[in-house]
C-alpha atoms as a PDB file:
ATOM      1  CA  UNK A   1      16.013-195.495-123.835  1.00  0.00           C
ATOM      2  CA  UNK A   2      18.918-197.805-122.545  1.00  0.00           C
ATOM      3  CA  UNK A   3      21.365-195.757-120.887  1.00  0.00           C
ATOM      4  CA  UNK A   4      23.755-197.775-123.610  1.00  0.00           C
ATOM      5  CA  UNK A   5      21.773-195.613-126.373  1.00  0.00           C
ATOM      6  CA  UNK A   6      22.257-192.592-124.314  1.00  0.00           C
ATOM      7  CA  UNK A   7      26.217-192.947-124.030  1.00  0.00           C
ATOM      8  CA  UNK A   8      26.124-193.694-128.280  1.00  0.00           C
ATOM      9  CA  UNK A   9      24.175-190.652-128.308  1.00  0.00           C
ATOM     10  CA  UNK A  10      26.520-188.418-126.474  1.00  0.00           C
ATOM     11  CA  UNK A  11      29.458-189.946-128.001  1.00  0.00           C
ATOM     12  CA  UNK A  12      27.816-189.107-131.370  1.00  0.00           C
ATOM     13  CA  UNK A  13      27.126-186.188-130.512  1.00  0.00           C
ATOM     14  CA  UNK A  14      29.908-184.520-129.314  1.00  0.00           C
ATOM     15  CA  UNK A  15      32.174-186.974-131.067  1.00  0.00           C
ATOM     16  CA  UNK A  16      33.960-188.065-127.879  1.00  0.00           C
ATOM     17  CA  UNK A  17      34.557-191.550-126.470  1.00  0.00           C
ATOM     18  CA  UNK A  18      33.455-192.273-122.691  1.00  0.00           C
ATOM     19  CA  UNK A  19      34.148-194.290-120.231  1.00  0.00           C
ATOM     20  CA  UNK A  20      31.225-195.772-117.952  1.00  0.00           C
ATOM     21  CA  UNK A  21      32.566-196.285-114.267  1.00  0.00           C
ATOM     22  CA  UNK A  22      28.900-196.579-112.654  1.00  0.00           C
ATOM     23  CA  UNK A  23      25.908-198.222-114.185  1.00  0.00           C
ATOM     24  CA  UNK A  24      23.147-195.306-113.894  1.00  0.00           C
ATOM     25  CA  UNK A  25      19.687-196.405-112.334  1.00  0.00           C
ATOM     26  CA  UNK A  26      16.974-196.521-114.501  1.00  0.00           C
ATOM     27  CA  UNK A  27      15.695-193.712-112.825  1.00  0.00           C
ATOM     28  CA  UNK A  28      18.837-191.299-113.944  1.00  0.00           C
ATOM     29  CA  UNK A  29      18.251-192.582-117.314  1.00  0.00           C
ATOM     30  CA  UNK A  30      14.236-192.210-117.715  1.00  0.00           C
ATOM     31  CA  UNK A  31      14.600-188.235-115.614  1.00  0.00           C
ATOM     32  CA  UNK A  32      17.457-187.854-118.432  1.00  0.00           C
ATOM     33  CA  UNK A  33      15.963-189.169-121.842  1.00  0.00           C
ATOM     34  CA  UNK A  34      12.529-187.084-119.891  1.00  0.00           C
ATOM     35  CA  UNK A  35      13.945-183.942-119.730  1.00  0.00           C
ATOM     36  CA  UNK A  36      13.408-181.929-122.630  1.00  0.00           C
ATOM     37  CA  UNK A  37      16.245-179.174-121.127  1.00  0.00           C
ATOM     38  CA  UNK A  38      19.169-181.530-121.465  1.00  0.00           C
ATOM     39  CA  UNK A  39      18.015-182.963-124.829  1.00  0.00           C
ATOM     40  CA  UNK A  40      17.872-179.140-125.543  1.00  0.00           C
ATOM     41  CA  UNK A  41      21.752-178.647-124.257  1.00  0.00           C
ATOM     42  CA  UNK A  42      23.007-181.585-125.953  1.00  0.00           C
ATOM     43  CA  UNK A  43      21.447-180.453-129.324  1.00  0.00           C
ATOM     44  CA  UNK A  44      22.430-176.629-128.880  1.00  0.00           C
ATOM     45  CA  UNK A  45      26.051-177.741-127.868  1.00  0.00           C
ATOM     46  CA  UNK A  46      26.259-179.928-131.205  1.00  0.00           C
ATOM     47  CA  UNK A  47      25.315-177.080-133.080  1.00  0.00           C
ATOM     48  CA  UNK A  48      28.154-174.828-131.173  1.00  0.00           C
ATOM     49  CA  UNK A  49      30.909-177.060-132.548  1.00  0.00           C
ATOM     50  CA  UNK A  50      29.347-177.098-135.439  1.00  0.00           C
ATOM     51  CA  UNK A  51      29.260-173.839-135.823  1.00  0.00           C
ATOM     52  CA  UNK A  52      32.835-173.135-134.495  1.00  0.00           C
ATOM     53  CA  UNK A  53      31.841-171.771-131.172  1.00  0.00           C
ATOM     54  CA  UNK A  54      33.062-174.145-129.132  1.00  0.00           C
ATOM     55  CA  UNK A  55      37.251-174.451-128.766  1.00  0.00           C
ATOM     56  CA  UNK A  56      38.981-177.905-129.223  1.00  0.00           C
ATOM     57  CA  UNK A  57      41.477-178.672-126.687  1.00  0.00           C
ATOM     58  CA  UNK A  58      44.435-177.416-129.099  1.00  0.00           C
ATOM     59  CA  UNK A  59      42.772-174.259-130.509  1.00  0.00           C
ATOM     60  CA  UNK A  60      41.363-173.276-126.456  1.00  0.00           C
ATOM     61  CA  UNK A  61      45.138-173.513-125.983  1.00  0.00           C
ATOM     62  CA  UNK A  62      46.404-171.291-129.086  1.00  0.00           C
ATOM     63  CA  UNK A  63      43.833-168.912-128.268  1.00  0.00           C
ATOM     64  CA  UNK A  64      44.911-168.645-125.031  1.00  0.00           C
ATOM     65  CA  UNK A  65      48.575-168.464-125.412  1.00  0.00           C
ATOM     66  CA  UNK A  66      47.481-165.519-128.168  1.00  0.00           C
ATOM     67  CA  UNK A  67      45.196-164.008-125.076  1.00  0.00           C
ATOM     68  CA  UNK A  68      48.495-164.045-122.826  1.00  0.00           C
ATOM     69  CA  UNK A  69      50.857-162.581-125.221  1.00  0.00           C
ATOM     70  CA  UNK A  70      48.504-159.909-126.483  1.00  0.00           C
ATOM     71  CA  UNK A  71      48.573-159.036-122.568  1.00  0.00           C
ATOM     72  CA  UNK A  72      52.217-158.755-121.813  1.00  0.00           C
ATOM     73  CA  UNK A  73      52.381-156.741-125.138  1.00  0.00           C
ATOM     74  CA  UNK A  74      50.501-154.338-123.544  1.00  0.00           C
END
């Protein structure tokens, strides 16, 4: 895997867009694609936002603010 196809991947994935400061070794991207734990993460963390498990930036922040005010009402 190119570490090109592992940044479409991600971005897929998690439907994000990144930004690639550092050109990973070929090593990162061979113990990455290799490692059946992160491919593991990256699918079980797809199928959290899928599955509403995982907060967006704006509903983290509503549910927070809720969190806060439920607090100072006692």
């Amino acid at each position: 895997m190119e570490w090109t196809d592992l940044v479409q991947l991600i971005e897929d994935e998690f439907q994000v867009s990144l930004v690639v400061k550092r050109i990973p070794d070929d090593d990162d991207i061979v113990a990455i694609n290799g490692d059946p734990d992160i491919l593991r993460q990256i699918r079980m963390s797809q199928q959290d936002w899928e599955h509403g498990r995982v907060f967006g930036p704006e509903d983290g922040l509503k549910y927070l603010r809720e969190r806060i005010q439920g607090a100072e009402r006692g």
